[in-house]
PDB file of N, CA and C in Angstrom:
ATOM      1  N   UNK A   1     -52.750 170.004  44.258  1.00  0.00           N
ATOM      2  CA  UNK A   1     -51.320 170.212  44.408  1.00  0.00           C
ATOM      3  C   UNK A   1     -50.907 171.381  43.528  1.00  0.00           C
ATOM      4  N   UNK A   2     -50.086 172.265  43.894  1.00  0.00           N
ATOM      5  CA  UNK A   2     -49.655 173.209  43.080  1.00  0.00           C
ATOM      6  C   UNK A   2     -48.865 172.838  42.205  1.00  0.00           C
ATOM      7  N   UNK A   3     -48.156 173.885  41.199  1.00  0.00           N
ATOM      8  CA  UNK A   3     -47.159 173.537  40.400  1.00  0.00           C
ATOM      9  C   UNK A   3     -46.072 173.494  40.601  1.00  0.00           C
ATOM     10  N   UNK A   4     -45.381 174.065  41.992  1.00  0.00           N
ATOM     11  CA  UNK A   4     -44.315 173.934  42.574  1.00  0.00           C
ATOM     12  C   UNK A   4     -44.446 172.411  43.196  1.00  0.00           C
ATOM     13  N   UNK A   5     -45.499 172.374  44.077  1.00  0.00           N
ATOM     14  CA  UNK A   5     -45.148 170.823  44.470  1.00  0.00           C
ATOM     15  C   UNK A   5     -45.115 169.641  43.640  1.00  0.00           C
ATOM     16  N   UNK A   6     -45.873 170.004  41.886  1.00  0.00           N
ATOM     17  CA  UNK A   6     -46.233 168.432  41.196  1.00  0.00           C
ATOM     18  C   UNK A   6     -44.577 168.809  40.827  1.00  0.00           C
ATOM     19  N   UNK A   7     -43.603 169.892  40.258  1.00  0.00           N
ATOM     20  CA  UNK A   7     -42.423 169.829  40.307  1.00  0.00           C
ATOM     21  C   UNK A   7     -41.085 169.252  41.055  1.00  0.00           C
ATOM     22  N   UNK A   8     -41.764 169.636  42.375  1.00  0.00           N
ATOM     23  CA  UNK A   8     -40.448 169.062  43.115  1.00  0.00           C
ATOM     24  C   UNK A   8     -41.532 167.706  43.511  1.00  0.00           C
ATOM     25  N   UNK A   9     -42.258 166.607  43.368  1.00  0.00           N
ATOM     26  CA  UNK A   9     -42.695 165.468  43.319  1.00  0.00           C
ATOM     27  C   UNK A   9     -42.184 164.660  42.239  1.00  0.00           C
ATOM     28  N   UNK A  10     -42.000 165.446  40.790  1.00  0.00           N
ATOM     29  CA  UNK A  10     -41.800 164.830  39.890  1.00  0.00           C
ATOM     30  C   UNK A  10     -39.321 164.841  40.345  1.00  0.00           C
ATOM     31  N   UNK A  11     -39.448 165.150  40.827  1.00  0.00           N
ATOM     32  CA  UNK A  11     -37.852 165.047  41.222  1.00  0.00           C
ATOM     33  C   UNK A  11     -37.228 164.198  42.051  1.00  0.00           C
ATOM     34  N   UNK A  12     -38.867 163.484  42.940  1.00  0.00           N
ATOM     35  CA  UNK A  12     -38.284 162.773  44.185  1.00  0.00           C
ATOM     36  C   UNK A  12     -37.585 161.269  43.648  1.00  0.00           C
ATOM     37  N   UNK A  13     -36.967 160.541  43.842  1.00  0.00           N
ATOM     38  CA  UNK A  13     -36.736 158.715  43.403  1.00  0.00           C
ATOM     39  C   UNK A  13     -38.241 158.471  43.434  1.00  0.00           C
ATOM     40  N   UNK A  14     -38.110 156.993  43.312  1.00  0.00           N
ATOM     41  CA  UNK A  14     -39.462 156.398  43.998  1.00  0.00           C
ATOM     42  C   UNK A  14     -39.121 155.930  45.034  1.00  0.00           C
ATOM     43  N   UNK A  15     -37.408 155.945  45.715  1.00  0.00           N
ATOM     44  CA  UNK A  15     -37.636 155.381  46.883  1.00  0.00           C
ATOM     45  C   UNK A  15     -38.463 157.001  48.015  1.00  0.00           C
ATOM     46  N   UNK A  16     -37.254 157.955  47.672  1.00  0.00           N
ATOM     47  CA  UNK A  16     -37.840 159.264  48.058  1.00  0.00           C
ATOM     48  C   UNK A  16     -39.894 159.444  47.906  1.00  0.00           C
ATOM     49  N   UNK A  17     -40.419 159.162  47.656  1.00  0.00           N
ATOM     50  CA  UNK A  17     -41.548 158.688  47.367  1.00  0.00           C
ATOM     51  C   UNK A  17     -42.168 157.988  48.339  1.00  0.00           C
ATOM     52  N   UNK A  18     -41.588 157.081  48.263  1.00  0.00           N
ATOM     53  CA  UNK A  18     -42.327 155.864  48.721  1.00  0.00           C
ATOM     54  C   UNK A  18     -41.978 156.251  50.532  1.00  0.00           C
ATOM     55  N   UNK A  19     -40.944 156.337  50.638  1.00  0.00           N
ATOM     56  CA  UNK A  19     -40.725 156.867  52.171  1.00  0.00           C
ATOM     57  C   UNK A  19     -41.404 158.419  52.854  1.00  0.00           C
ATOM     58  N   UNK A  20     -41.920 158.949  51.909  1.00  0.00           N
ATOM     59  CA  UNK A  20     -43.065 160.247  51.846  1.00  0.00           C
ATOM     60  C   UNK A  20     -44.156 158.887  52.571  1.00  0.00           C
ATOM     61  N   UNK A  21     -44.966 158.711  51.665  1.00  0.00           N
ATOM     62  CA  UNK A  21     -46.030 157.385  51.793  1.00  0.00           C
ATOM     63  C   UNK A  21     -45.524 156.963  52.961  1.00  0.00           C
ATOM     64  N   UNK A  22     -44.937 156.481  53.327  1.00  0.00           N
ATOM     65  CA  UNK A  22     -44.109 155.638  54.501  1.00  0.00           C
ATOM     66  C   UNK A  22     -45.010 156.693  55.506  1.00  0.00           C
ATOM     67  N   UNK A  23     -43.962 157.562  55.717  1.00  0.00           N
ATOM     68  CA  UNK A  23     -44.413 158.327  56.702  1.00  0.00           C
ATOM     69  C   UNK A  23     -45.855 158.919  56.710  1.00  0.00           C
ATOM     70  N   UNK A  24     -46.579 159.172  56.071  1.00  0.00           N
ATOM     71  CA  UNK A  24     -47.687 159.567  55.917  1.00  0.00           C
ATOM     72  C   UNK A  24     -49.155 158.677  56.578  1.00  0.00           C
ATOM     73  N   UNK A  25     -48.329 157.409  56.089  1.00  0.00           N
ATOM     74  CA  UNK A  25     -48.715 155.735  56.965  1.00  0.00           C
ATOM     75  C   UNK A  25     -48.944 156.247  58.136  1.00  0.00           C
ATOM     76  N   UNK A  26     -47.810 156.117  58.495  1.00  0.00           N
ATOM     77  CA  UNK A  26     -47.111 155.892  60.282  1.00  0.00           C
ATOM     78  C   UNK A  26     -47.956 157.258  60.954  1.00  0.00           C
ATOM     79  N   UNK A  27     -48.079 158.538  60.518  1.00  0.00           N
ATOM     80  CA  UNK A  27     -48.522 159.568  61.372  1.00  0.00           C
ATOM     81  C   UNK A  27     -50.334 158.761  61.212  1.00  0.00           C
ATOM     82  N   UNK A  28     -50.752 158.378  60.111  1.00  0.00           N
ATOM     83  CA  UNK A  28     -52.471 158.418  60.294  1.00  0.00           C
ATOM     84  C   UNK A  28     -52.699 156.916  61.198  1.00  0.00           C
ATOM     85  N   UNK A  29     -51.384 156.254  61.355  1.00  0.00           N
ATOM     86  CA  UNK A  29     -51.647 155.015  62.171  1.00  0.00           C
ATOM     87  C   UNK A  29     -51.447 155.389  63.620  1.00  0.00           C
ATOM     88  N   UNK A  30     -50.299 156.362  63.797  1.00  0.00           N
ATOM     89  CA  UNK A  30     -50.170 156.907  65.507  1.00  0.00           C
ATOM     90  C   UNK A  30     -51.832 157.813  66.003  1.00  0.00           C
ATOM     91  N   UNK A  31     -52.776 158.708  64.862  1.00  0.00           N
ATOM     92  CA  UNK A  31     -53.176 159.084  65.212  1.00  0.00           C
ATOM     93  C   UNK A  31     -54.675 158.131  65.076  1.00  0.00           C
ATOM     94  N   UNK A  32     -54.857 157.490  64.507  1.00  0.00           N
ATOM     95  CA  UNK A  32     -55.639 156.333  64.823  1.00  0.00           C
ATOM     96  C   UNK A  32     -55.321 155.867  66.477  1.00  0.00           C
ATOM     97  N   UNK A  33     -54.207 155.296  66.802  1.00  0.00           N
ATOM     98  CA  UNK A  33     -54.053 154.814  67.987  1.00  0.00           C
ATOM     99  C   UNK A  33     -54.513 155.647  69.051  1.00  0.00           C
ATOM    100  N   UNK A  34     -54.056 156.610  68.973  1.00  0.00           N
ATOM    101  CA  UNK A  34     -54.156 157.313  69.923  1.00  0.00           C
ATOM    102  C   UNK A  34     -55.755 158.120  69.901  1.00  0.00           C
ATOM    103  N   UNK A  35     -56.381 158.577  69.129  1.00  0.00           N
ATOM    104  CA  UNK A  35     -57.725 158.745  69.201  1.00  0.00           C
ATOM    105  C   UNK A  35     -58.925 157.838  69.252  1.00  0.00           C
ATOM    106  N   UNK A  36     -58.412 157.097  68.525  1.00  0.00           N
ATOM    107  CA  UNK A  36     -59.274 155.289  67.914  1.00  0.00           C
ATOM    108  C   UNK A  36     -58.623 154.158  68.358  1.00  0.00           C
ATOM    109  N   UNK A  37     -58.736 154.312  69.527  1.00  0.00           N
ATOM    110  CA  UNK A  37     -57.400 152.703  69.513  1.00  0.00           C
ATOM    111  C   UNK A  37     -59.125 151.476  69.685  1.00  0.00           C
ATOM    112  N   UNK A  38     -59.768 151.558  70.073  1.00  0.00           N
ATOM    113  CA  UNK A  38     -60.848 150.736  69.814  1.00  0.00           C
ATOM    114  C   UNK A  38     -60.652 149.946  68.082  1.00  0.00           C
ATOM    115  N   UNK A  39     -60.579 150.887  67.331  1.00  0.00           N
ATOM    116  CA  UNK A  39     -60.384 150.246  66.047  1.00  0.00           C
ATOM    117  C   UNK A  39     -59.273 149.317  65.556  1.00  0.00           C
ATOM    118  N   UNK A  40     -58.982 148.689  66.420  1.00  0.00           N
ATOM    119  CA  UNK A  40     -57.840 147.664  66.159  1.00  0.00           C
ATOM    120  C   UNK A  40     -57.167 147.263  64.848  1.00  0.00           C
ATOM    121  N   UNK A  41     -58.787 146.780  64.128  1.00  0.00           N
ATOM    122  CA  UNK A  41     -58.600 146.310  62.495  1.00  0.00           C
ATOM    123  C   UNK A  41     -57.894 147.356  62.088  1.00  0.00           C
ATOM    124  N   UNK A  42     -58.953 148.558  61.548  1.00  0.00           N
ATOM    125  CA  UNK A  42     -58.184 149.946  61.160  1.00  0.00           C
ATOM    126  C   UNK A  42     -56.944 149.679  61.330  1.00  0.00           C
ATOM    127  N   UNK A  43     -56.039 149.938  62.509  1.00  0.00           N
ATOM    128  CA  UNK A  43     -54.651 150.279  62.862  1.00  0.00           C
ATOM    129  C   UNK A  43     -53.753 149.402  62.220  1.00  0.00           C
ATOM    130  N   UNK A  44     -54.417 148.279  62.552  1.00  0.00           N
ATOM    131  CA  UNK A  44     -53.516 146.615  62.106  1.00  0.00           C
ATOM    132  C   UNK A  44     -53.185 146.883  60.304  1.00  0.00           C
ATOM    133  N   UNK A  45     -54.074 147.571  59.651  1.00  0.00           N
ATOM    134  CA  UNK A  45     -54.251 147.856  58.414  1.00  0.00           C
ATOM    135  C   UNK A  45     -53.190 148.822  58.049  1.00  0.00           C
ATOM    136  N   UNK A  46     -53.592 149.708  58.783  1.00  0.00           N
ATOM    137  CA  UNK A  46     -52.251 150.790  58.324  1.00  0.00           C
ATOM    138  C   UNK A  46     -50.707 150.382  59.102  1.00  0.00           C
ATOM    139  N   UNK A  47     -50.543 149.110  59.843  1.00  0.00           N
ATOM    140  CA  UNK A  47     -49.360 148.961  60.420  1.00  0.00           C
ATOM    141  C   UNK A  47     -48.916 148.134  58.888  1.00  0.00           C
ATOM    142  N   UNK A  48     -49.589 147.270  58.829  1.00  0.00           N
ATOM    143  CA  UNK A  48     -49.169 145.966  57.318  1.00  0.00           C
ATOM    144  C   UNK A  48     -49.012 147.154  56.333  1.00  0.00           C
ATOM    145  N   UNK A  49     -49.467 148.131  55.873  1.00  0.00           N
ATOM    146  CA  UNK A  49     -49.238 148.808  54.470  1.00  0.00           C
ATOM    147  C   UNK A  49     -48.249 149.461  54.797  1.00  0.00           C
ATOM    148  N   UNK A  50     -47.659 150.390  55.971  1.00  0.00           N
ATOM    149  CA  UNK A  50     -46.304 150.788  56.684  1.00  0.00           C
ATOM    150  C   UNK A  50     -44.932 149.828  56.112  1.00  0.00           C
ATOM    151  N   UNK A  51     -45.691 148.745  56.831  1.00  0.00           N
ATOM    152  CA  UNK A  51     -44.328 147.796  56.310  1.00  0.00           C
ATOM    153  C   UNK A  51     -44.167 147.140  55.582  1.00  0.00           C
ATOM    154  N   UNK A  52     -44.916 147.143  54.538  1.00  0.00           N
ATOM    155  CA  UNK A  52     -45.185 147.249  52.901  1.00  0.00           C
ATOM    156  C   UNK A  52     -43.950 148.009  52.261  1.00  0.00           C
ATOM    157  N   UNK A  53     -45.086 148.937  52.902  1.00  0.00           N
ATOM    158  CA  UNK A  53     -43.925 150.415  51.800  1.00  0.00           C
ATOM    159  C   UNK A  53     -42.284 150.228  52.187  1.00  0.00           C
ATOM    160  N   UNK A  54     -42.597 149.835  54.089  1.00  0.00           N
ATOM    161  CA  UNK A  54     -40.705 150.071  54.164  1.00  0.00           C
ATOM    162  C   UNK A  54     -40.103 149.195  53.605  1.00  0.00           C
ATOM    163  N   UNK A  55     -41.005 147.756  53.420  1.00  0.00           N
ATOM    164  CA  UNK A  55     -40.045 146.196  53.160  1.00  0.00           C
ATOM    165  C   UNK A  55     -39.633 147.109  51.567  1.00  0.00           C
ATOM    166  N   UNK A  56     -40.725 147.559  50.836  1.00  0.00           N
ATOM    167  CA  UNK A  56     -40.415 147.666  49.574  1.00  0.00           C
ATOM    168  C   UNK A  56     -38.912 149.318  49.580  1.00  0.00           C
ATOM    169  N   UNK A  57     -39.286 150.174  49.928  1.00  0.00           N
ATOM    170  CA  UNK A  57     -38.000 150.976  50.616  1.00  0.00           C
ATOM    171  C   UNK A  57     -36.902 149.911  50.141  1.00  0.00           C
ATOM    172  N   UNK A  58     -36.393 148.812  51.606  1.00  0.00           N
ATOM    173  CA  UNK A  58     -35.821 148.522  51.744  1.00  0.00           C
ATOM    174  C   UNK A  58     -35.112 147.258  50.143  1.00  0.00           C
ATOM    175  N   UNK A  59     -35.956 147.111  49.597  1.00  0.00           N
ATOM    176  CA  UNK A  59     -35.813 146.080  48.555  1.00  0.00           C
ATOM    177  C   UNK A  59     -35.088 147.090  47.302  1.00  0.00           C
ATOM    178  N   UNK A  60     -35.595 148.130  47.492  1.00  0.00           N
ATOM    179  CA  UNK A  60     -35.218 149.208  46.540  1.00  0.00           C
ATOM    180  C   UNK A  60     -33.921 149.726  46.785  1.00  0.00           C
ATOM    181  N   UNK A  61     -33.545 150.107  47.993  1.00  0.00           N
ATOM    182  CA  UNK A  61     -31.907 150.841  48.325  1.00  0.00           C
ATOM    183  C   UNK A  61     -30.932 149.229  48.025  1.00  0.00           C
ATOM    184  N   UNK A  62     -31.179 147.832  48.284  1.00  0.00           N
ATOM    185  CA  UNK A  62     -30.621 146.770  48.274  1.00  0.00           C
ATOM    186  C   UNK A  62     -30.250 146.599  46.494  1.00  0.00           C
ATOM    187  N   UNK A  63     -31.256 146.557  46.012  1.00  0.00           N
ATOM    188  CA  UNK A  63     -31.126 146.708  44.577  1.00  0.00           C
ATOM    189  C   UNK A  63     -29.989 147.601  43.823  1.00  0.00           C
ATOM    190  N   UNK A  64     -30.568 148.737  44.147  1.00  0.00           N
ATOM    191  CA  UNK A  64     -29.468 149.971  44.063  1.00  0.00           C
ATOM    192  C   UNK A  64     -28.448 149.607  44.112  1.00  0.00           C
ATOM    193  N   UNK A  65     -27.779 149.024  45.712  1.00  0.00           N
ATOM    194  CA  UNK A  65     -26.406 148.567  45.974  1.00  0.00           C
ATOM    195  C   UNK A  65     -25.800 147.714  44.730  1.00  0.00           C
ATOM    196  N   UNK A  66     -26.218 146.911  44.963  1.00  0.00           N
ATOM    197  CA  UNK A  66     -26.186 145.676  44.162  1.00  0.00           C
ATOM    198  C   UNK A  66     -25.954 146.464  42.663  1.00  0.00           C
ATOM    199  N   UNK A  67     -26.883 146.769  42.064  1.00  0.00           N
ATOM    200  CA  UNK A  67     -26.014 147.372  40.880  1.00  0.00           C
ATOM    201  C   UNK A  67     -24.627 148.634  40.983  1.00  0.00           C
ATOM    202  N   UNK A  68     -24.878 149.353  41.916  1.00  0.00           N
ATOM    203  CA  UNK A  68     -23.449 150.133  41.910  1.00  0.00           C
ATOM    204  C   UNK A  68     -22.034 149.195  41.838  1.00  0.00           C
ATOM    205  N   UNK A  69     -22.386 147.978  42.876  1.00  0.00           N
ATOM    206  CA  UNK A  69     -21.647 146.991  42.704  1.00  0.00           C
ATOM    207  C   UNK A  69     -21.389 146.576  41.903  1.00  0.00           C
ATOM    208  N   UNK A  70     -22.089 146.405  40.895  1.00  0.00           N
ATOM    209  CA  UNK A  70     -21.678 145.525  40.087  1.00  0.00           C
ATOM    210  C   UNK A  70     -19.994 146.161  38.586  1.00  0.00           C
ATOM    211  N   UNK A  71     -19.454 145.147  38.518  1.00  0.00           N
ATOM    212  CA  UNK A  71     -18.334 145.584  37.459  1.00  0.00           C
ATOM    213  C   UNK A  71     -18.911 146.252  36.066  1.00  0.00           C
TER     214      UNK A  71
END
């Protein structure tokens, strides 16, 4: 990684992060399917860590709320 990218990496949230990862998931799981769809396991693997990352995403922006909320 260069020094421009460990820079603007070190700037992202961790949700910003984690939704990088997210997506990074989802493209090596579409291209599994679509080249490898024989590999079922494989795919099934990268679908569960996908929605890993998003459940956790999603646990993270909820959190967030929740404290802006708060008094």
């Amino acid at each position: 990684m260069t020094e421009s990218g460990q820079q603007q990496q070190q700037q992202l949230s961790p949700a910003q992060r984690l939704a990088r990862a997210s997506t990074a998931i989802r493209e090596v799981q579409n291209w599994m399917e679509l080249n490898y769809p024989q590999h079922g396991q494989d795919i099934q693997m990268l679908r569960e860590a996908g929605d890993l990352v998003t459940g956790e995403i999603h646990r993270m922006q909820q959190q967030q709320q929740r404290g802006a909320q708060a008094p």
